[in-house]
Structure formats: structure tokens, C-alpha cells
Protein backbone atom coordinates (compact mmCIF):
# COMPACT_ATOMS: atom_id res chain seq x y z
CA UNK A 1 0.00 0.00 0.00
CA UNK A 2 1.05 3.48 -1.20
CA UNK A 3 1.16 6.02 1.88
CA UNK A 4 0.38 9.51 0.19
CA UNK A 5 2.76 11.50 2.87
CA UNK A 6 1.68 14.58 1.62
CA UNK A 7 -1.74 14.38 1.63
CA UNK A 8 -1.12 13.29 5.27
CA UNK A 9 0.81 16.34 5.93
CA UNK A 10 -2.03 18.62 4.65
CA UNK A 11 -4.56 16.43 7.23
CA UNK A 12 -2.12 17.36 10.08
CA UNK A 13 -1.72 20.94 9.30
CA UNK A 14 -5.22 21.45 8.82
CA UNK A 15 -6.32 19.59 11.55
CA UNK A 16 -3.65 21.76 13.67
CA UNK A 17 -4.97 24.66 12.45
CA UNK A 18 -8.81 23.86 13.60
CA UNK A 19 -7.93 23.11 16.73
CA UNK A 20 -6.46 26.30 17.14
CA UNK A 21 -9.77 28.08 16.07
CA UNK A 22 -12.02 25.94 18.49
CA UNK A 23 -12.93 28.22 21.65
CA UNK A 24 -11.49 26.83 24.77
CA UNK A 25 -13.89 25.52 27.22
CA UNK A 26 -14.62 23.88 30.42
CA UNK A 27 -17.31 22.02 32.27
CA UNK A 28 -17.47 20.35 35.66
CA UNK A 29 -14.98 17.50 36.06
CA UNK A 30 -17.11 14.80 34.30
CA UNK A 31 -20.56 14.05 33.00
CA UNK A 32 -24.07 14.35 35.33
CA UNK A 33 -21.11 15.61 38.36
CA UNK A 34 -22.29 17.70 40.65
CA UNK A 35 -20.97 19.79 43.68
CA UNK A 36 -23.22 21.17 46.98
CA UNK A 37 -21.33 23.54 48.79
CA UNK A 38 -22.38 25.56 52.24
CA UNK A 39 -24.43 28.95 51.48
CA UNK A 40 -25.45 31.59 53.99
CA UNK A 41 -28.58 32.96 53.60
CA UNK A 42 -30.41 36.65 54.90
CA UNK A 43 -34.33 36.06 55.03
CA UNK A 44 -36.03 38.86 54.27
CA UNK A 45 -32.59 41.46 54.17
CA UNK A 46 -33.42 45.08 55.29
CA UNK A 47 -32.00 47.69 52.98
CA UNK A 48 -30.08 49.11 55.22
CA UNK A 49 -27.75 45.62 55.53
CA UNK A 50 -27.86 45.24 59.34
CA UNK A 51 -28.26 41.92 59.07
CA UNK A 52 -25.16 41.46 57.06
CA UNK A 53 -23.40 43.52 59.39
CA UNK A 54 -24.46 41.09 62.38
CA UNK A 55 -24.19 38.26 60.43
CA UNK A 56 -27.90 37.24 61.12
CA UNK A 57 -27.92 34.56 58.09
CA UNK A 58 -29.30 30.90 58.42
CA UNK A 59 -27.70 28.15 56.29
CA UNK A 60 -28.35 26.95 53.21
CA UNK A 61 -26.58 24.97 50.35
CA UNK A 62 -26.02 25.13 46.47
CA UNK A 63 -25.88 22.38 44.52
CA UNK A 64 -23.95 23.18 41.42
CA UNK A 65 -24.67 20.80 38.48
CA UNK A 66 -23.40 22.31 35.42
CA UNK A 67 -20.53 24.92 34.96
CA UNK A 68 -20.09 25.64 31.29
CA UNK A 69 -17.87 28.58 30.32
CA UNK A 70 -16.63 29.06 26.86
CA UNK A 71 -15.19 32.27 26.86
CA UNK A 72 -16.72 34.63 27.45
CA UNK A 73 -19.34 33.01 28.11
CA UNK A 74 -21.15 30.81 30.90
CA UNK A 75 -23.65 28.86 32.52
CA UNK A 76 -24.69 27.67 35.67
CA UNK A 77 -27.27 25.38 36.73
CA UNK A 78 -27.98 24.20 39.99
CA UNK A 79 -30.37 24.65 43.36
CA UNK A 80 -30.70 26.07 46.76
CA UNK A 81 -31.53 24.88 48.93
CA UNK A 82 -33.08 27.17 51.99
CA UNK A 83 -32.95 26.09 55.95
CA UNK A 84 -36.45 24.90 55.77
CA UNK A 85 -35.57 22.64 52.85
CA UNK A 86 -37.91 24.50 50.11
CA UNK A 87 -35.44 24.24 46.97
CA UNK A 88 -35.11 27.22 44.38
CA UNK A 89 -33.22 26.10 41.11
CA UNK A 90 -32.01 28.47 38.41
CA UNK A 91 -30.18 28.70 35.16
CA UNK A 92 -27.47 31.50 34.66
CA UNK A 93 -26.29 32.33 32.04
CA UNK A 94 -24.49 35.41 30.29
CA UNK A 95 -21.01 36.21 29.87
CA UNK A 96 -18.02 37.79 31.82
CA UNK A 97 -16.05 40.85 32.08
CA UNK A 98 -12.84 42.26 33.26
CA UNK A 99 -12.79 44.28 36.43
CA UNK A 100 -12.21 48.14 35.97
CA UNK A 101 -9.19 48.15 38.48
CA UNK A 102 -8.13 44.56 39.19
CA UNK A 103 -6.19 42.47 36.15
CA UNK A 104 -7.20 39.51 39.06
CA UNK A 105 -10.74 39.59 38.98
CA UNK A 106 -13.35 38.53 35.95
CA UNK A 107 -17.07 39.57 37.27
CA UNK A 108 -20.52 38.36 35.77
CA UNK A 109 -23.21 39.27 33.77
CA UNK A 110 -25.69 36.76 34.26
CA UNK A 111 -29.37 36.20 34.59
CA UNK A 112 -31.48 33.41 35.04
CA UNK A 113 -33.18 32.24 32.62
CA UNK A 114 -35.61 30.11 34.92
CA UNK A 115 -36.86 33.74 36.50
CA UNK A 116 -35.96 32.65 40.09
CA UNK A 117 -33.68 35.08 40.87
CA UNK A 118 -31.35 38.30 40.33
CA UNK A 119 -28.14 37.97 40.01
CA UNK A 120 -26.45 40.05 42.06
CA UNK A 121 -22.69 39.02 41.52
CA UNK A 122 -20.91 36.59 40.36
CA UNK A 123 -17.10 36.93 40.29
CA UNK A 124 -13.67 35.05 40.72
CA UNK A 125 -10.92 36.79 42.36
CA UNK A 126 -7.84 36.07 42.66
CA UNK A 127 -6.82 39.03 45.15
CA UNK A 128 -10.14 39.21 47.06
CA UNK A 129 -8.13 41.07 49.87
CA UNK A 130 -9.26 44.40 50.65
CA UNK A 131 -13.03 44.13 48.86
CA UNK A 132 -16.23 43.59 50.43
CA UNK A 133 -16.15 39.58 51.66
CA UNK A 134 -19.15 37.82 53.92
CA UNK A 135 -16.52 35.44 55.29
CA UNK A 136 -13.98 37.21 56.58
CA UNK A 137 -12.69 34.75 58.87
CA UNK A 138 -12.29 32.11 56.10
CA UNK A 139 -10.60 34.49 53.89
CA UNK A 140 -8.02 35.21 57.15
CA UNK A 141 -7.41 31.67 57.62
CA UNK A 142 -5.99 31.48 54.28
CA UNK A 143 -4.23 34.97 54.05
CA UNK A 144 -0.17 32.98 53.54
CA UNK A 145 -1.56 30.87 51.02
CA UNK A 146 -3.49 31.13 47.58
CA UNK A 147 -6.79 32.45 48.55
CA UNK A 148 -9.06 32.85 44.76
CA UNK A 149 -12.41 32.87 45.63
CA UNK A 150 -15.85 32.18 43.64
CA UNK A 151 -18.78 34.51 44.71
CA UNK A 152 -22.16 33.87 43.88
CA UNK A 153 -24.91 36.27 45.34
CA UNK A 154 -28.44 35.65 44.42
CA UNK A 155 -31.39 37.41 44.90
CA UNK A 156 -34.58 35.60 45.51
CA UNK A 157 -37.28 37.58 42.87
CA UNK A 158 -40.17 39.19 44.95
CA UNK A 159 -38.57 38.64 48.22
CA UNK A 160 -35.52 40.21 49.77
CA UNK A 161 -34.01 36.49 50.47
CA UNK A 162 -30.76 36.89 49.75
CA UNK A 163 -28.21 33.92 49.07
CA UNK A 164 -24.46 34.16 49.61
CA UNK A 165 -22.31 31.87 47.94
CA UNK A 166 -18.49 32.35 48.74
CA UNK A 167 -15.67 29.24 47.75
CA UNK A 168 -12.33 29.82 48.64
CA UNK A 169 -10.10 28.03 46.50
CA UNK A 170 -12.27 26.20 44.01
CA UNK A 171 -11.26 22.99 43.42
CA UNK A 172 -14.25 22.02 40.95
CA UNK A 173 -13.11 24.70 38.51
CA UNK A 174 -9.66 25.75 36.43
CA UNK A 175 -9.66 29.39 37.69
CA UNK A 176 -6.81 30.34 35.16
CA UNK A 177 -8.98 29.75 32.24
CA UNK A 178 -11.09 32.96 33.11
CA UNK A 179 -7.90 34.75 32.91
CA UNK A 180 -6.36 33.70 29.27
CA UNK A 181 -8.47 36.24 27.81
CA UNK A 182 -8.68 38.58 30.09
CA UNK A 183 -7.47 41.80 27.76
CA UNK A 184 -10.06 41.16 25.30
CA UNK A 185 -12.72 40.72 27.74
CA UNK A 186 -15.89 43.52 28.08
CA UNK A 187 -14.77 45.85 30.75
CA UNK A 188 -17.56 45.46 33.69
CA UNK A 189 -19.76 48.33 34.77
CA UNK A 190 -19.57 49.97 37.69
CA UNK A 191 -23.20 48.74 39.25
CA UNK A 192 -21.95 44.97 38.10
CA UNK A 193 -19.02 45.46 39.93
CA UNK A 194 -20.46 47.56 42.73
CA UNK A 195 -23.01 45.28 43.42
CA UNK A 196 -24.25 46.54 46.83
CA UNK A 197 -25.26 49.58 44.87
CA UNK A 198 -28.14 46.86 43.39
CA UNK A 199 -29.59 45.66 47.20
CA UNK A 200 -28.93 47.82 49.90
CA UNK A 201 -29.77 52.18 50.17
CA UNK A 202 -27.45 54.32 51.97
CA UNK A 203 -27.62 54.50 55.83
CA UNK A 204 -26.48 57.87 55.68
CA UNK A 205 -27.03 60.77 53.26
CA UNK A 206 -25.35 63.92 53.75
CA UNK A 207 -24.87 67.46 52.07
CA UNK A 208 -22.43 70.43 52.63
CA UNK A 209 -22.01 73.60 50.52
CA UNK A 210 -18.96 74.47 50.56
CA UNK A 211 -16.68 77.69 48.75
CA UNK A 212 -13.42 75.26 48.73
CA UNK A 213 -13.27 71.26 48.35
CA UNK A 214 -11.78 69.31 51.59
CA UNK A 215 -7.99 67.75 50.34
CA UNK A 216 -8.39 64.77 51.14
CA UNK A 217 -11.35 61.94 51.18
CA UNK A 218 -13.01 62.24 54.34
CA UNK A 219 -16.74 61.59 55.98
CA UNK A 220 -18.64 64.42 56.21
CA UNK A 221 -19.63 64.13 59.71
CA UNK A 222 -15.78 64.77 60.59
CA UNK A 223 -15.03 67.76 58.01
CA UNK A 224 -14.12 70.72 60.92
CA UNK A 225 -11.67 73.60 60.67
CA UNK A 226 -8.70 71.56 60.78
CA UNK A 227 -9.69 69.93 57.75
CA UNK A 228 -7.18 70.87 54.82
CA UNK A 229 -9.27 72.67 52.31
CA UNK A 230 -8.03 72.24 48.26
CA UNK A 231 -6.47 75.16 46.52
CA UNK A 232 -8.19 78.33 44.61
CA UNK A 233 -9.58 76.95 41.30
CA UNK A 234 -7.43 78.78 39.14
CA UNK A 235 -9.37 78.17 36.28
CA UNK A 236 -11.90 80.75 37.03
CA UNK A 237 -10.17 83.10 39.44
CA UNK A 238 -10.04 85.70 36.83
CA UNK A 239 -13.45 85.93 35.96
CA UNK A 240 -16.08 88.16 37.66
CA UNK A 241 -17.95 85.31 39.21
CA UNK A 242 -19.47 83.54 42.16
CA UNK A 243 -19.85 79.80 42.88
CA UNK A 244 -20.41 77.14 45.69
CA UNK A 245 -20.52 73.50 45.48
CA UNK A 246 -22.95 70.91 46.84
CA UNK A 247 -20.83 67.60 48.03
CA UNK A 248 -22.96 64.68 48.31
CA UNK A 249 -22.12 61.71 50.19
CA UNK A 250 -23.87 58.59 50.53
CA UNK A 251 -22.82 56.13 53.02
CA UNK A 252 -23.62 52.04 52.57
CA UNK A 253 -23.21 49.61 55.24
CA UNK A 254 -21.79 46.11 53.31
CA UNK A 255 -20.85 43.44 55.69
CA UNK A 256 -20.34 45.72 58.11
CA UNK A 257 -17.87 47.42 56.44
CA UNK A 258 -18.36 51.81 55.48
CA UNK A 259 -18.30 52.59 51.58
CA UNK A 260 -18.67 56.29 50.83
CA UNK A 261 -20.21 57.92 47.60
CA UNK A 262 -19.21 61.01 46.90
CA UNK A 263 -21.23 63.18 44.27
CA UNK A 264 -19.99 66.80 44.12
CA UNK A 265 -21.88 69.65 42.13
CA UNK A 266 -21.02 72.59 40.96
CA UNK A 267 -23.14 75.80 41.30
CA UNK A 268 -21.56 78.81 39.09
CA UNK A 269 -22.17 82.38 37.71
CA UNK A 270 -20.23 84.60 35.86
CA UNK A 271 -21.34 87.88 34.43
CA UNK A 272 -20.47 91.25 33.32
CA UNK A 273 -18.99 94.14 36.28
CA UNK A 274 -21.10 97.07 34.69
CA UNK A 275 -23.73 97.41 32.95
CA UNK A 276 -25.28 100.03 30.62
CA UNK A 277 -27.67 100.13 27.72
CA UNK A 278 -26.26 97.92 25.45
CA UNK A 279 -26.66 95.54 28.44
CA UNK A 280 -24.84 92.34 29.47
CA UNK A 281 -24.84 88.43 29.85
CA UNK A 282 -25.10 86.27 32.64
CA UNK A 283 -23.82 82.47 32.44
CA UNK A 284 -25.28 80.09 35.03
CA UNK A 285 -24.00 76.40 35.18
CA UNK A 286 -25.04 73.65 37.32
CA UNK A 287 -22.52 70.81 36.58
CA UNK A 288 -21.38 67.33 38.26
CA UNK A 289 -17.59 68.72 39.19
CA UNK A 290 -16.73 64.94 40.46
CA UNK A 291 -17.36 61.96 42.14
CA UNK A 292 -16.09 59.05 43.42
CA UNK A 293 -16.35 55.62 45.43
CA UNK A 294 -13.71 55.02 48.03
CA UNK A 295 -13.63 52.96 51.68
CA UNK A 296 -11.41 53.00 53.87
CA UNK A 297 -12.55 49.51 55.41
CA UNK A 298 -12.66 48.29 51.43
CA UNK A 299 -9.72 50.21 49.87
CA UNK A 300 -10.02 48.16 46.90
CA UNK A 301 -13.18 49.87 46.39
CA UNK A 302 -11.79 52.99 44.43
CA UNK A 303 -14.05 53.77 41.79
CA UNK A 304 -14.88 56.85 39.59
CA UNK A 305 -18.68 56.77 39.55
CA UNK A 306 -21.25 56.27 42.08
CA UNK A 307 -24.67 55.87 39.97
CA UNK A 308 -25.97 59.46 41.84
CA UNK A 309 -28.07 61.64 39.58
CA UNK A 310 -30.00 64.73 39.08
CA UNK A 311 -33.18 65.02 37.54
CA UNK A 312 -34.43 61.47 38.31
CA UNK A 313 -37.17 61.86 40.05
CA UNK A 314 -38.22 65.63 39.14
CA UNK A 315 -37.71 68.69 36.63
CA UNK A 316 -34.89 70.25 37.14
CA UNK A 317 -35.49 74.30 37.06
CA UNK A 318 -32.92 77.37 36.93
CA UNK A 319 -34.74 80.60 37.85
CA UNK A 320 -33.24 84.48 37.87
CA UNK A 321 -34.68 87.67 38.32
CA UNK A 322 -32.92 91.40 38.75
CA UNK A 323 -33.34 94.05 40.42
CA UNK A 324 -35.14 97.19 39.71
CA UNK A 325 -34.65 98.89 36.74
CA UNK A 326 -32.87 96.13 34.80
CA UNK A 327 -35.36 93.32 32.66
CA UNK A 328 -34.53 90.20 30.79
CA UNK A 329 -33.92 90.58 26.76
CA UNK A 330 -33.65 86.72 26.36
CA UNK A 331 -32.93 83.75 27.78
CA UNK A 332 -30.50 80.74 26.28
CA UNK A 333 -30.14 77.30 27.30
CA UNK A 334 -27.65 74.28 26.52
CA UNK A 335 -25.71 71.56 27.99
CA UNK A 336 -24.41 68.11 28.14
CA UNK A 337 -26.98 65.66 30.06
CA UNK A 338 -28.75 62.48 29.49
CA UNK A 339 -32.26 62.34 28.17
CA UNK A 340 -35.09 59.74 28.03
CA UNK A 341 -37.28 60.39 25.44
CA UNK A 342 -37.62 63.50 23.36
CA UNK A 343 -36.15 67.36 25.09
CA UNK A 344 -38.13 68.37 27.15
CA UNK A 345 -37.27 72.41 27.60
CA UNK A 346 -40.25 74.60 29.09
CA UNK A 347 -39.29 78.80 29.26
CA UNK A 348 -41.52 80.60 31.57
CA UNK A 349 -41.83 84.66 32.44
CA UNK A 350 -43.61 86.91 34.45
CA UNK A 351 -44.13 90.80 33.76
CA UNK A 352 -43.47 92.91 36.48
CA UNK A 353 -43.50 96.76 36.56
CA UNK A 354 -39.54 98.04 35.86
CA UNK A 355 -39.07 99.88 39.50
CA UNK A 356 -41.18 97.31 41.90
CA UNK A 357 -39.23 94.85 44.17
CA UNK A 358 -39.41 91.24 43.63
CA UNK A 359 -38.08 87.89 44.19
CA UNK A 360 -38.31 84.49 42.86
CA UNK A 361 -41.23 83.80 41.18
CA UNK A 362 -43.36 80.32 42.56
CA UNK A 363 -45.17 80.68 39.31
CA UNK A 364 -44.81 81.88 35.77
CA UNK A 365 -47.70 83.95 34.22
CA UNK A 366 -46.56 82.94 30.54
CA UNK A 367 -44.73 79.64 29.78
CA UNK A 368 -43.42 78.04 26.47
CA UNK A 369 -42.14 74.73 25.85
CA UNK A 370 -39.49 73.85 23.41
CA UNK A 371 -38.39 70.57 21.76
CA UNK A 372 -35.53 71.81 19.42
CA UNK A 373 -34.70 75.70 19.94
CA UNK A 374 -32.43 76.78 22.53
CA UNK A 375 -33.51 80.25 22.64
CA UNK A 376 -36.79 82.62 23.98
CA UNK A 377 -36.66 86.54 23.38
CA UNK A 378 -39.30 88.62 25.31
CA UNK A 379 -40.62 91.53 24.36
CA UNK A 380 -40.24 94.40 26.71
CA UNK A 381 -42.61 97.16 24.44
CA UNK A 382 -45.28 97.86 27.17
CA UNK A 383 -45.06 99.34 30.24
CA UNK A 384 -44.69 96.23 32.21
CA UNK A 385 -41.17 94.36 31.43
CA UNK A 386 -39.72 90.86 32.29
CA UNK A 387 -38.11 90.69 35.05
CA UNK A 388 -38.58 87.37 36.14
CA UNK A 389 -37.93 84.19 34.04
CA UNK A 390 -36.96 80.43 34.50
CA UNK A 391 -36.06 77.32 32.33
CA UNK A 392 -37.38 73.63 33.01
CA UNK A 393 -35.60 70.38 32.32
CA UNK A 394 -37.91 67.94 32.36
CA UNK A 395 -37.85 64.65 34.39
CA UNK A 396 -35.57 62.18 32.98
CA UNK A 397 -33.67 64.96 31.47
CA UNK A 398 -30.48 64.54 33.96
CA UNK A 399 -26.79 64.96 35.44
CA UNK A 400 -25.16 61.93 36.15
CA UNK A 401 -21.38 61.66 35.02
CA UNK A 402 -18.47 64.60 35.71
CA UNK A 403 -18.72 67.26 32.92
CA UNK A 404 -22.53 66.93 32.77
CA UNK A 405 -23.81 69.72 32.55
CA UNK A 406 -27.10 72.04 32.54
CA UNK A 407 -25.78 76.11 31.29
CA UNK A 408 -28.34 78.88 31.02
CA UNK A 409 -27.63 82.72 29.68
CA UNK A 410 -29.78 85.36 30.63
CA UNK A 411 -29.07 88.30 28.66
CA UNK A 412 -30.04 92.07 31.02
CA UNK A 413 -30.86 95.19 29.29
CA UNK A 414 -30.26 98.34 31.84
CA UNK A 415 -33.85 100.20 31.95
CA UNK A 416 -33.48 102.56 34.49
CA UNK A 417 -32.59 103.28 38.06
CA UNK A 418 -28.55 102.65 38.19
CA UNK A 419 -26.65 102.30 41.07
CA UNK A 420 -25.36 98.66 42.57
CA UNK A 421 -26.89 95.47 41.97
CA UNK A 422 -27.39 91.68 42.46
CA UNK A 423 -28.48 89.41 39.47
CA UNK A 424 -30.40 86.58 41.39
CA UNK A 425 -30.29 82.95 40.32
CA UNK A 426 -31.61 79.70 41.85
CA UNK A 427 -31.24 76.14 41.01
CA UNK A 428 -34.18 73.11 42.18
CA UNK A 429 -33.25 70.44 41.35
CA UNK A 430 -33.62 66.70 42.49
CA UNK A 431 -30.78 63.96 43.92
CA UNK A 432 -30.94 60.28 43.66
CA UNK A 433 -28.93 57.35 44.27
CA UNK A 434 -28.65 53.72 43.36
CA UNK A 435 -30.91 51.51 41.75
CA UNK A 436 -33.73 53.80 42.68
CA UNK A 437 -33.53 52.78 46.40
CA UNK A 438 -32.97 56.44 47.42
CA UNK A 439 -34.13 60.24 46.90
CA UNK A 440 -32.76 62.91 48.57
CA UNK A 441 -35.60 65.05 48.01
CA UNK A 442 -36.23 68.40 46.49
CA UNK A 443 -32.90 70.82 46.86
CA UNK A 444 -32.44 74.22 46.09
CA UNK A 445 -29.49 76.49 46.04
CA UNK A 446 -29.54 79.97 45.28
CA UNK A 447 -26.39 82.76 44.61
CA UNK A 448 -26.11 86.59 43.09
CA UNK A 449 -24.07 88.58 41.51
CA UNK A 450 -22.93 91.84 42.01
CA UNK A 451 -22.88 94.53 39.37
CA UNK A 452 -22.73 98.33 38.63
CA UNK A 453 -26.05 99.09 36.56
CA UNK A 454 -25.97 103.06 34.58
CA UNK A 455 -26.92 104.87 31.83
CA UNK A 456 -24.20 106.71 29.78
């Protein structure tokens, strides 16, 4: 018999070169295996975590029968089994991701397909030290020596029965597959990763207005005097102007451990010294100027987001009036924010008699709304004159990353009356955190301006 060597060598090479192409993959160990490892479990979890933080869980187990990954993707099967023996099963599946800051972590995005529960995490971590862990004490006893560890957290659906599933050094699994792809992976989000932020609302919820921006991360409750404040902001020192900023801070409770949110606004205004009849511009801007998640019990929690928003929950309005003898030629509006749906802009003005003193208005007698223009002129002709006018963002419209941004320009004409004067502004406006689990309520701030009003 003839051997045809090179038709065997093309069999090889292609045959090489297939293999190559096939996506690497893993299951459990061998066929119909399956693995039940210890769970805890929090019956009916309040949202403030204090039963995490005491550790007020009852056991449970999870019975792993099918572990499927073929990067990037994955599924799960298996059970749980609750303390009173009633048995939940589910069906994950989805596909991982890199963490943002960790090249030792690969998180999740999973749901189940049987509807059972949310999948809160799901992550393997091969540096779990310094991030939010249930079993601290396990993780300790293995601090000299490898410690990777699996997390699964589910989420009973329509009950706050909430499953923790942590394996330290999973023997049922080859952790370093995860990782051969790991630069090509989809980088996680920040509520995947942060996935307290999906569960539990802030136990804490503070505000301060502040002309200068504490140094250094700190809780609010302990910023005093001899807290170092930052430097001018240089950027707008030259500018006629006046500004404040609103620092948010939302505090969780996560295994009894403190994570801050930090959401900082900025409030501005910058307008003209003097004014005469050809008149002047005032820019307002209401803009996220930072924020940040950072721990000190979790300092592997560093991240530059912290899901807080404006405009959530409410419109979001920017209101000005002057003083006597000055009136509103026309008002602009622009930005950089998020919007569901179509633009929602609404104008509205009030006319007020040139020399009367007023203040901000609680309701317009003439409104307009606007889907597309970015600009209202009023007519000043009669006897009466605008003095008093606001713009609307409607709800949904909103602020949620740094450099967002809602700007409005009211443009003064001098009428009469000169001497010193304040251009008045004022912001209302709505905060929110999480996964809708909390509002901080209506806010308002309010700041002037000081100008020279004459006639030449």
C-alpha cells in the first residue's frame, strides 16, 4: 500500500490549524457531576444591611450541576436549597467581564433564565483582599496561602431572600482559564461590579455647601476647621464670578464594612462688572464637578462613579430675576446631560413693573415649551417688562457623570434706576442614588451677583 505522505501532511496541518480556532472551554470534572457547597442565607434582608453587618444569616446549600464557560461566556445550573428545605433552582447564564481596576478579577453578567432570581454578583478573584467579603474569617485563615475565591450572590425575585455563595479556593473549577483572555474581555460596569449599589440604600445621606473642596477623602460628619481645604480653582479666578458647590455623600453599610459615595456639584455664575444700555450676559451652570467611590474599610473599592443623579425623580429648574430697573432681553439654554425620550425644555416669564421689588417667582404667568430651539426673546414694548424668568428640564432629562452639565444665559438690558446690583439665580433640582432605592428630596441652592447698573 502506497502512503500519500503529503496528503497526510495537509490532514495534520489542517487539523492543527482547527484546533487552534475551536474556543477553549470547560465544564465540571465529568458528566451528570455535581458539587453542593455551604451557602449563607439573609431572610427577608433590610436595605439598610444590618443583618449582614451582624451576620444574622441561616444556612443553606447550592448544589452546582453544570458549569459551562466558553469564553466569554457561561452557565450555571444548579439549586438552593433554603434552611427549611424548600429548593429554588435556576439557570445562569451570560457572559463575563474584566474588572475596571483589578487584572485579578473577571465579574458576571448573568441572569437566570428560569426567573428565580437576580443575580447580584458573580465573580472570581484572585486578590479578594481588601473588597467587600461575607466570610472574613475564612478568607483570614488562608491569608499565607493562595486564597481565589468564587462569589455567587443571588437574589430571591419578589422577596428580599438573599443567598451568599463564597468558595475559597475552588477545586471544581480551572480558575486560570477565566484569565487567558482577560485583555479582550468587556470591561464590567460599575453597578456589576459595585453590586451593593443593586440591594442595599445608603444608611447615611449627607450634604455640605462648601466655597473650597476638603484635600483629602473624608466623611462628612468629621469635616471641621482643621480639615485641609483644596487650593483656589485657578481656572476661574479671573473671571467676575461667584460659585459654591454641593458635596454629596452617601454612606452604605456592606458586611459591616463603610463605603462612601461622593457626588460633588457645581453651582456657578459669571457675568459682566457694569452694565449700561447695550446691556450684558449672565452664564449660570449647574454641573457634576466629580465623584467618586472610596472605603477606607474596602480600599479596593476605588471607583470613579457612584450611579448618583439629578433630575431622576423631578424637573430640574434654573430661575433668575434682577433688580429694579434692569429686565430680561432673552434667555438661552444648553448643555451636556442624558435624556429619556424626546427634550423636554419649558421657558416661563412673568411681567413685572420696571421699578417694583421682587423675588423668585413660585409661578410663571406665561410659559413656552421647546423641543428643538435653545432660545426665547421677550418683548419688553409695554409698560410692564420681564423681570422674572426660569427654564425647566424635564424629568428624565439629567446629570449623572463629571462634565454633565445644565448652562443657562440670561441676557439684562439696563432700563433705568442705576446704582449697585445683584443678578439673582436659583437652582431646584432633584438627587438620587442607586438603583432607585434612594431620593434625597427636592434641593435648592440659590447665589447673586454683584454689578454696577448706569446709563451713559
Amino acid at each position: 500500500m502506497r502512503i500519500n505522505l503529503k496528503k497526510i501532511i495537509v490532514i495534520f496541518v489542517i487539523s492543527s490549524f482547527m484546533l487552534t480556532l475551536t474556543p477553549k472551554s470547560f465544564a465540571l470534572p465529568k458528566e451528570n457531576f455535581s458539587i453542593r457547597l455551604n451557602a449563607d442565607t439573609f431572610m427577608d434582608l433590610d436595605l439598610e444591611g444590618n443583618k449582614m453587618a451582624q451576620k444574622q444569616s441561616s444556612n443553606s446549600t447550592v448544589l452546582i450541576n453544570r458549569l459551562d464557560f466558553n469564553s466569554p461566556n457561561i452557565v450555571i445550573d444548579g439549586v438552593v436549597t433554603y434552611k427549611n428545605n424548600t429548593e429554588k433552582p435556576f439557570s445562569l447564564s451570560g457572559k463575563i467581564k474584566k474588572s475596571q481596576n483589578s487584572s485579578k478579577t473577571v465579574i458576571g453578567s448573568l441572569n437566570d433564565t428560569l426567573g428565580n432570581f437576580e443575580v447580584i454578583y458573580f465573580a472570581i478573584d484572585k486578590e479578594p483582599d481588601g473588597k467587600p467579603i461575607y466570610n472574613k474569617e475564612k478568607l483570614n485563615e488562608i491569608k499565607n496561602n493562595k486564597k481565589t475565591v468564587l462569589k455567587l450572590y443571588l437574589l430571591e425575585k419578589g422577596t428580599r431572600n438573599f443567598t451568599v455563595l463564597e468558595v475559597f479556593n475552588p477545586k471544581f473549577i480551572n480558575e486560570d482559564d477565566f484569565f487567558n483572555d482577560f485583555t479582550n474581555l468587556e470591561t464590567a460596569e460599575y453597578k456589576e461590579e459595585c453590586w451593593y449599589t443593586k440591594i442595599l440604600k445608603p444608611i447615611k445621606a449627607e450634604k455640605a455647601l462648601l466655597d473650597k473642596l476638603p484635600s483629602k477623602k473624608i466623611p462628612l460628619d468629621e469635616l471641621d476647621e482643621n480639615v485641609p481645604l483644596q487650593s483656589e480653582d485657578i481656572s476661574i479666578t479671573a473671571l467676575h464670578n461667584n460659585y459654591t458647590y454641593g458635596y454629596y455623600q452617601f454612606v452604605l453599610n456592606v458586611y459591616g464594612g463603610y463605603i462612601y459615595q461622593d457626588f460633588i456639584v457645581k453651582f456657578y455664575v459669571e457675568g459682566p462688572t457694569e452694565l449700561d444700555e447695550s446691556g450684558g450676559v449672565f452664564t449660570t451652570k449647574m454641573c457634576v464637578y466629580d465623584e467618586e467611590t472610596w472605603s477606607y474599610d474596602y480600599p479596593q473599592e476605588n471607583y470613579d462613579d457612584t450611579l448618583t443623579s439629578i433630575g431622576t425623580y423631578d424637573d430640574t429648574k434654573i430661575d433668575g430675576y434682577t433688580d429694579p430697573g434692569d429686565v430680561f432681553r432673552y434667555v438661552l439654554w444648553d448643555g451636556q446631560y442624558y435624556r429619556e425620550g424626546t427634550l423636554d425644555i419649558s421657558v416661563g416669564w412673568s411681567y413685572t413693573l420696571p421699578y417694583t421689588g421682587i423675588s423668585f417667582a413660585v409661578s410663571y404667568s406665561s410659559s413656552m415649551k421647546y423641543t428643538s430651539e435653545d432660545m426665547k426673546t421677550f418683548d419688553n414694548s409695554g409698560s410692564t417688562k420681564v423681570r422674572q424668568c426660569g427654564v425647566t428640564w424635564a424629568q428624565g432629562t439629567k446629570l449623572q457623570d463629571v462634565g454633565d452639565t445644565f448652562d443657562t444665559i440670561f441676557a439684562v438690558g439696563h432700563y433705568g434706576s442705576p446704582g449697585t446690583k445683584k443678578f439673582h439665580v436659583k437652582w431646584t433640582y432633584d438627587v438620587s442614588n442607586g438603583h432607585n432605592l434612594y431620593w434625597g428630596g427636592i434641593k435648592t441652592k440659590t447665589l447673586d451677583l454683584e454689578y454696577y447698573s448706569y446709563k451713559n
